[in-house]
N, C-alpha and C. Protein backbone atom coordinates (compact mmCIF):
# COMPACT_ATOMS: atom_id res chain seq x y z
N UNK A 1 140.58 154.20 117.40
CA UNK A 1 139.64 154.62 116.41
C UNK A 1 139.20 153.42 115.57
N UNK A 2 137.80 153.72 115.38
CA UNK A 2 137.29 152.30 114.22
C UNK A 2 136.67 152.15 112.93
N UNK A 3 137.55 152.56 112.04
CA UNK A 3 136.71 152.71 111.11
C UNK A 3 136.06 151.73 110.00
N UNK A 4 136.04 150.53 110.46
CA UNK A 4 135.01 149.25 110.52
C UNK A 4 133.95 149.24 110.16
N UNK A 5 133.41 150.62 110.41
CA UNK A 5 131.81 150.68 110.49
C UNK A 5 131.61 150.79 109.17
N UNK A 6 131.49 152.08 108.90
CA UNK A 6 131.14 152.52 107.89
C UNK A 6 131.51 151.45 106.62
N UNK A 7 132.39 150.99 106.81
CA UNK A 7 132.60 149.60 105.56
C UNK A 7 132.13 148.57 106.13
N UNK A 8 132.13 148.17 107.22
CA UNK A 8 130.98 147.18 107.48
C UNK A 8 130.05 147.39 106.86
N UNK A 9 128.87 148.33 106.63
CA UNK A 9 127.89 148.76 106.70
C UNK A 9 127.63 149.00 105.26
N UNK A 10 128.47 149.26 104.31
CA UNK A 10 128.83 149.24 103.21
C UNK A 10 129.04 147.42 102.29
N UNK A 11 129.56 146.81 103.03
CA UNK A 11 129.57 145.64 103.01
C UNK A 11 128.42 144.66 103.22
N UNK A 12 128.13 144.95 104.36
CA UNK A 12 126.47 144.27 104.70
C UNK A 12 125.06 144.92 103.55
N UNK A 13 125.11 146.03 103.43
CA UNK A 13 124.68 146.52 102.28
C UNK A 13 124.46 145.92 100.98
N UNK A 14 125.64 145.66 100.50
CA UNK A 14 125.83 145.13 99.10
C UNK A 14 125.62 143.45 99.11
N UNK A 15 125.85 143.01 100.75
CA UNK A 15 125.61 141.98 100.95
C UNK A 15 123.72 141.28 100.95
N UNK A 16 123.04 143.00 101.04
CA UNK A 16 121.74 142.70 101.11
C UNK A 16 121.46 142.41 99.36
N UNK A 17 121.69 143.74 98.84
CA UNK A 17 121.35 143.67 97.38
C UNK A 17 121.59 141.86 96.84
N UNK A 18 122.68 141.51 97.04
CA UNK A 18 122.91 140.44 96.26
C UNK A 18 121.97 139.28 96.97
N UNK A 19 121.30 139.32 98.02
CA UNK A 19 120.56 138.74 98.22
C UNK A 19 119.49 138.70 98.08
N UNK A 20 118.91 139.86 97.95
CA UNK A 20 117.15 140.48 97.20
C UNK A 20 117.51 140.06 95.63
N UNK A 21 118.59 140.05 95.41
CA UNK A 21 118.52 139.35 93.76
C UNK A 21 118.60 137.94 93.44
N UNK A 22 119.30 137.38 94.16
CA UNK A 22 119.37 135.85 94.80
C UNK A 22 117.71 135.41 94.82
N UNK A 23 116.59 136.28 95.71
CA UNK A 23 115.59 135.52 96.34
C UNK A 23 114.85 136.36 94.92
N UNK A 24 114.69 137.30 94.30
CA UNK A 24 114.27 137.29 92.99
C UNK A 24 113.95 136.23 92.26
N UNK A 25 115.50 135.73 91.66
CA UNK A 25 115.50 134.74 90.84
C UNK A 25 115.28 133.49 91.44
N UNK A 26 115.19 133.32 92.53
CA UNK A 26 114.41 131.94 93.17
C UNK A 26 113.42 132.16 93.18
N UNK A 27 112.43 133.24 93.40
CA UNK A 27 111.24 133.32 93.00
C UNK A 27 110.69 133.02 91.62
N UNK A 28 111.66 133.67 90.78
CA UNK A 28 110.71 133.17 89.30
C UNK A 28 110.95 131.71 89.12
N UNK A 29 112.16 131.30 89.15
CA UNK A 29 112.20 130.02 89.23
C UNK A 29 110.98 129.28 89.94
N UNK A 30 110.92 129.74 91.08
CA UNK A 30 109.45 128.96 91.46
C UNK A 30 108.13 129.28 90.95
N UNK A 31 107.85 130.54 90.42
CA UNK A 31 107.20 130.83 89.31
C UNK A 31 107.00 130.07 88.32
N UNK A 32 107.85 129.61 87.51
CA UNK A 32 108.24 129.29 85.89
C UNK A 32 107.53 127.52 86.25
N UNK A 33 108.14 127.13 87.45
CA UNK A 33 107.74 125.46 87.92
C UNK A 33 106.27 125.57 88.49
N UNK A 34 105.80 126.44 88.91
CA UNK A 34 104.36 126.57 89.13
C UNK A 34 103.78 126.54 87.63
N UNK A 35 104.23 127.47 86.68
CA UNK A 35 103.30 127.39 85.53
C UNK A 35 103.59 126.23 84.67
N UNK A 36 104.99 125.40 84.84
CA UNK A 36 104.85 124.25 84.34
C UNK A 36 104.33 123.20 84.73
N UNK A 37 103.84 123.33 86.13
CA UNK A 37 103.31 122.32 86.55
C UNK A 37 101.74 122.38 86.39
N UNK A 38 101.12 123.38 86.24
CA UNK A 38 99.77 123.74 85.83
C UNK A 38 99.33 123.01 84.42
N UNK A 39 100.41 123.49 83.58
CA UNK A 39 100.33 122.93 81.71
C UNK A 39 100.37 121.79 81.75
N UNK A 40 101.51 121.63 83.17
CA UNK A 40 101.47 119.64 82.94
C UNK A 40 100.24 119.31 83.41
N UNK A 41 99.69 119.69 84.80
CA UNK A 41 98.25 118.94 84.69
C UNK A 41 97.04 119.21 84.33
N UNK A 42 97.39 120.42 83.45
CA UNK A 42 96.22 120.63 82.90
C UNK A 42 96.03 119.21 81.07
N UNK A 43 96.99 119.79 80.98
CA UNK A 43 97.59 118.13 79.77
C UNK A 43 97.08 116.93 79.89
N UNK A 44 97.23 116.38 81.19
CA UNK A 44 96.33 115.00 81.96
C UNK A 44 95.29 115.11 82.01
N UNK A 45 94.55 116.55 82.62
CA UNK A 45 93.33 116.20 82.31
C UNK A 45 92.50 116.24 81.05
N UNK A 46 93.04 117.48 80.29
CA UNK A 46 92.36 117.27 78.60
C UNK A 46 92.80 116.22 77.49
N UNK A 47 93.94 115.21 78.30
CA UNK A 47 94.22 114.30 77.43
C UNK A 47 93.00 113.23 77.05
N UNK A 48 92.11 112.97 76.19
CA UNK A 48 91.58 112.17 75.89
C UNK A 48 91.90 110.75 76.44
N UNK A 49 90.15 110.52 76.53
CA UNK A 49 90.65 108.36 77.25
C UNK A 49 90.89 108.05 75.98
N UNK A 50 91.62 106.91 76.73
CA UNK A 50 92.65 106.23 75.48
C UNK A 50 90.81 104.95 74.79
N UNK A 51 90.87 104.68 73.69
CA UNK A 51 89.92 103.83 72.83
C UNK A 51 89.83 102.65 74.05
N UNK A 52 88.23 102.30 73.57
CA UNK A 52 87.82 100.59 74.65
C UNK A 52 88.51 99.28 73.44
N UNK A 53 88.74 99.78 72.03
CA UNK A 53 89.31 98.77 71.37
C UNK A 53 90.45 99.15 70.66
N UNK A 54 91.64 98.21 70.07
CA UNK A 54 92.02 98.87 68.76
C UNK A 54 92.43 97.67 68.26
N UNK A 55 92.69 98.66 66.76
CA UNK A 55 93.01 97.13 66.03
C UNK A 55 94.51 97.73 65.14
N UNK A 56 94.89 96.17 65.22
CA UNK A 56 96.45 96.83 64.98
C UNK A 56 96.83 96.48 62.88
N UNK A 57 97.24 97.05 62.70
CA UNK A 57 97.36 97.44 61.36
C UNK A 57 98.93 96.18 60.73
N UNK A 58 98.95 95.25 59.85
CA UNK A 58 100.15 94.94 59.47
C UNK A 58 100.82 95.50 58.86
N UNK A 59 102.32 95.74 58.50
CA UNK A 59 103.49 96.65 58.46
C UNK A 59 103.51 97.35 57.27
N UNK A 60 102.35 97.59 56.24
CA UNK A 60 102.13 98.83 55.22
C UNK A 60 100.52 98.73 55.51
N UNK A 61 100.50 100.13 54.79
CA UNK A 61 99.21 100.40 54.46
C UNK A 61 98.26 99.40 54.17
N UNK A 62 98.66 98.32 53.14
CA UNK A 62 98.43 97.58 52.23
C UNK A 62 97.71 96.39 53.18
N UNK A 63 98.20 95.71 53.90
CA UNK A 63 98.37 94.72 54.81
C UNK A 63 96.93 94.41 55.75
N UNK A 64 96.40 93.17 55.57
CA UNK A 64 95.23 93.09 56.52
C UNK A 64 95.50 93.13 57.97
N UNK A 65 94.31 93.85 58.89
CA UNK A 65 95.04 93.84 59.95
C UNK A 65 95.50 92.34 60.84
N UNK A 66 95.98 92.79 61.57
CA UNK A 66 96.64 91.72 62.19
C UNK A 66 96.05 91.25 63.67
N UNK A 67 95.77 91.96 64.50
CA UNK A 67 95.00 91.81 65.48
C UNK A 67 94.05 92.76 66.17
N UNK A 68 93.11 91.93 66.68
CA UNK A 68 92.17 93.04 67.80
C UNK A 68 92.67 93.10 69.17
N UNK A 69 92.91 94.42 69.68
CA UNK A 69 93.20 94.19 71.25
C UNK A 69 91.87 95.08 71.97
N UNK A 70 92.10 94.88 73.12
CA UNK A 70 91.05 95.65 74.39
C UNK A 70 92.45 96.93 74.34
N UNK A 71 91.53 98.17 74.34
CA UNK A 71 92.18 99.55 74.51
C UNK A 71 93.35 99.85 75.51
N UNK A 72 93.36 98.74 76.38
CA UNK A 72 94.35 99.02 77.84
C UNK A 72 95.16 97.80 77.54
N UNK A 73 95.40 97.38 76.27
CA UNK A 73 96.68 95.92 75.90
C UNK A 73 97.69 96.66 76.60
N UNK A 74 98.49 96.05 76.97
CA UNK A 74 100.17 96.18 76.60
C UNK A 74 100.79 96.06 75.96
N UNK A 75 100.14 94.92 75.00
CA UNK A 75 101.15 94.70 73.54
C UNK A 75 100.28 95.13 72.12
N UNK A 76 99.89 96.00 72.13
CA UNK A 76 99.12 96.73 70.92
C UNK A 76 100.31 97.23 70.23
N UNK A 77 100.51 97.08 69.53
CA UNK A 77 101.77 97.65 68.14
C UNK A 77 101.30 98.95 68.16
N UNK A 78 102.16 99.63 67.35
CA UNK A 78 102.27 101.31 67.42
C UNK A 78 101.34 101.56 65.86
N UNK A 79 101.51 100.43 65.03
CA UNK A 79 100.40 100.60 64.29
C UNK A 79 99.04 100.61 64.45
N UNK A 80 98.71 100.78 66.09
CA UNK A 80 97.05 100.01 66.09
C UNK A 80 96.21 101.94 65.96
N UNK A 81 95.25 101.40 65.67
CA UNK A 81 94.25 102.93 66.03
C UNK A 81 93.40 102.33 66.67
N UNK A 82 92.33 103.15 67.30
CA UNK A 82 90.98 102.93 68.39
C UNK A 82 90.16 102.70 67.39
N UNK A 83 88.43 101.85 67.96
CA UNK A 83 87.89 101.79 66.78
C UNK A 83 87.11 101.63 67.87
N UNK A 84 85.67 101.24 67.39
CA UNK A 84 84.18 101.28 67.91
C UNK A 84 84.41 100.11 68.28
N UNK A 85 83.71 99.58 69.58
CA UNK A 85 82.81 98.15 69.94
C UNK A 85 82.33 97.39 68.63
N UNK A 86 81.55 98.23 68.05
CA UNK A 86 80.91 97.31 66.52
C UNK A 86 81.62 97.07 65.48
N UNK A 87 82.89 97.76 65.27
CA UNK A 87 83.81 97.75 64.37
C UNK A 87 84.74 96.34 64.85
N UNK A 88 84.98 96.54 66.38
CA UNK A 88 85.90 95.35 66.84
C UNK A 88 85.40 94.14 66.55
N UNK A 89 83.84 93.69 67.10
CA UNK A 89 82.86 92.83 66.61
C UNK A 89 83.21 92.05 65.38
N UNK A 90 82.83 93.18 64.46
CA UNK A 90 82.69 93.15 62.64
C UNK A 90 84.38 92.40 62.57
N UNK A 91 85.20 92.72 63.26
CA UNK A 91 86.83 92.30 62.48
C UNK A 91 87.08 91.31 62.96
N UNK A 92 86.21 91.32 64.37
CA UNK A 92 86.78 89.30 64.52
C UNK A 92 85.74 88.24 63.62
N UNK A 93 84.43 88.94 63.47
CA UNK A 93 83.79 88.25 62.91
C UNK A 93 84.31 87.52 61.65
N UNK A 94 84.89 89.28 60.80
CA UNK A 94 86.00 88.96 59.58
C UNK A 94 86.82 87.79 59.21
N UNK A 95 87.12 87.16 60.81
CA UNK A 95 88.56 86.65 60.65
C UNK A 95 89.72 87.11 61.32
N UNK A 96 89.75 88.54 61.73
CA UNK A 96 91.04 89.01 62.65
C UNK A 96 90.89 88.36 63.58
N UNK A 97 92.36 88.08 63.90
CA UNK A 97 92.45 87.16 65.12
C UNK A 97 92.24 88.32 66.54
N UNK A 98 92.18 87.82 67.58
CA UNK A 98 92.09 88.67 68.93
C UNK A 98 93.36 88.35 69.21
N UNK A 99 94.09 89.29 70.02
CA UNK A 99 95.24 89.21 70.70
C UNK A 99 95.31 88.54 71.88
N UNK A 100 96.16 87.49 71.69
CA UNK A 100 96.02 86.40 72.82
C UNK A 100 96.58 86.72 73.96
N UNK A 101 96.96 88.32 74.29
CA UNK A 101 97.37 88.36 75.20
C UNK A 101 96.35 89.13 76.27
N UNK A 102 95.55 89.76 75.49
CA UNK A 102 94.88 90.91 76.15
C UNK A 102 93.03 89.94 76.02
N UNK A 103 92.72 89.33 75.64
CA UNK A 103 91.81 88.36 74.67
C UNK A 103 90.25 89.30 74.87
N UNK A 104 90.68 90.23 73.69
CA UNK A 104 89.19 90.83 73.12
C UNK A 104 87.99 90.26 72.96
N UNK A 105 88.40 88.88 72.32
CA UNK A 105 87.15 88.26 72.20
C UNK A 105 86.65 87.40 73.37
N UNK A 106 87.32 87.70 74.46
CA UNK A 106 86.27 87.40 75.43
C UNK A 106 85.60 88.58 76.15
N UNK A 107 85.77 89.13 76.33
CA UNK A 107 85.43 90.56 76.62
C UNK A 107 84.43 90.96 75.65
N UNK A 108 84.38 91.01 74.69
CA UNK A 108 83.12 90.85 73.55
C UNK A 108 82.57 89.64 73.62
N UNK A 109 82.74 88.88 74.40
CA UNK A 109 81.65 87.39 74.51
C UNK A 109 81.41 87.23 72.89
N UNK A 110 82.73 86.33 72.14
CA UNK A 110 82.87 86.41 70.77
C UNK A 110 83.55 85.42 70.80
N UNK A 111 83.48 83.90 71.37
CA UNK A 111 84.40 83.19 71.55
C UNK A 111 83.99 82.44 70.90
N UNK A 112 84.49 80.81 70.37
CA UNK A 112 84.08 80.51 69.09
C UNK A 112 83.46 78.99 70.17
């Protein structure tokens, strides 16, 4: 006699459930990374272009600025903001130096 079955069958059973709940929660999971991955590139694309100039600010408020860079420097200080073409112009004209690394004022054909 075998009575195998019926608890087999009982077994394989419960063995399904826990697997329709298993592939559930792998589903939302792949859900949840689909909609984060949407926000993320939707983020890239409404992120604003970064400024064609900036000019970097010395260490208070107070402080004349310190240099002009081209918008894509590498070494622009965390003080700099974006500013206009004519504004960049006007500040080397001022006297701000250009950043000798990125050199604004050639790029503005502003060379002395």
């Amino acid at each position: 006699m075998n009575d195998s079955g019926p608890a087999r069958l009982t077994l394989l059973r419960f063995l399904e459930r826990v697997q329709l709940r298993d592939l559930d929660r792998t589903r939302r999971w792949i859900a949840d990374e689909e909609r984060r991955e949407t926000e993320r590139r939707r983020g890239v694309e409404d992120r604003p272009a970064p400024p064609d100039w900036l000019l970097e600010r010395g260490l208070n408020g107070h402080s004349p600025p310190v240099y002009i860079h081209a918008g894509n420097c590498w070494n622009a200080g965390k003080r700099s903001k974006g500013i206009e073409q004519v504004q960049a112009r006007q500040a080397l004209a001022d006297g701000v130096k250009p950043c000798p690394h990125c050199r604004p004022d050639t790029a503005l054909r502003m060379l002395d």
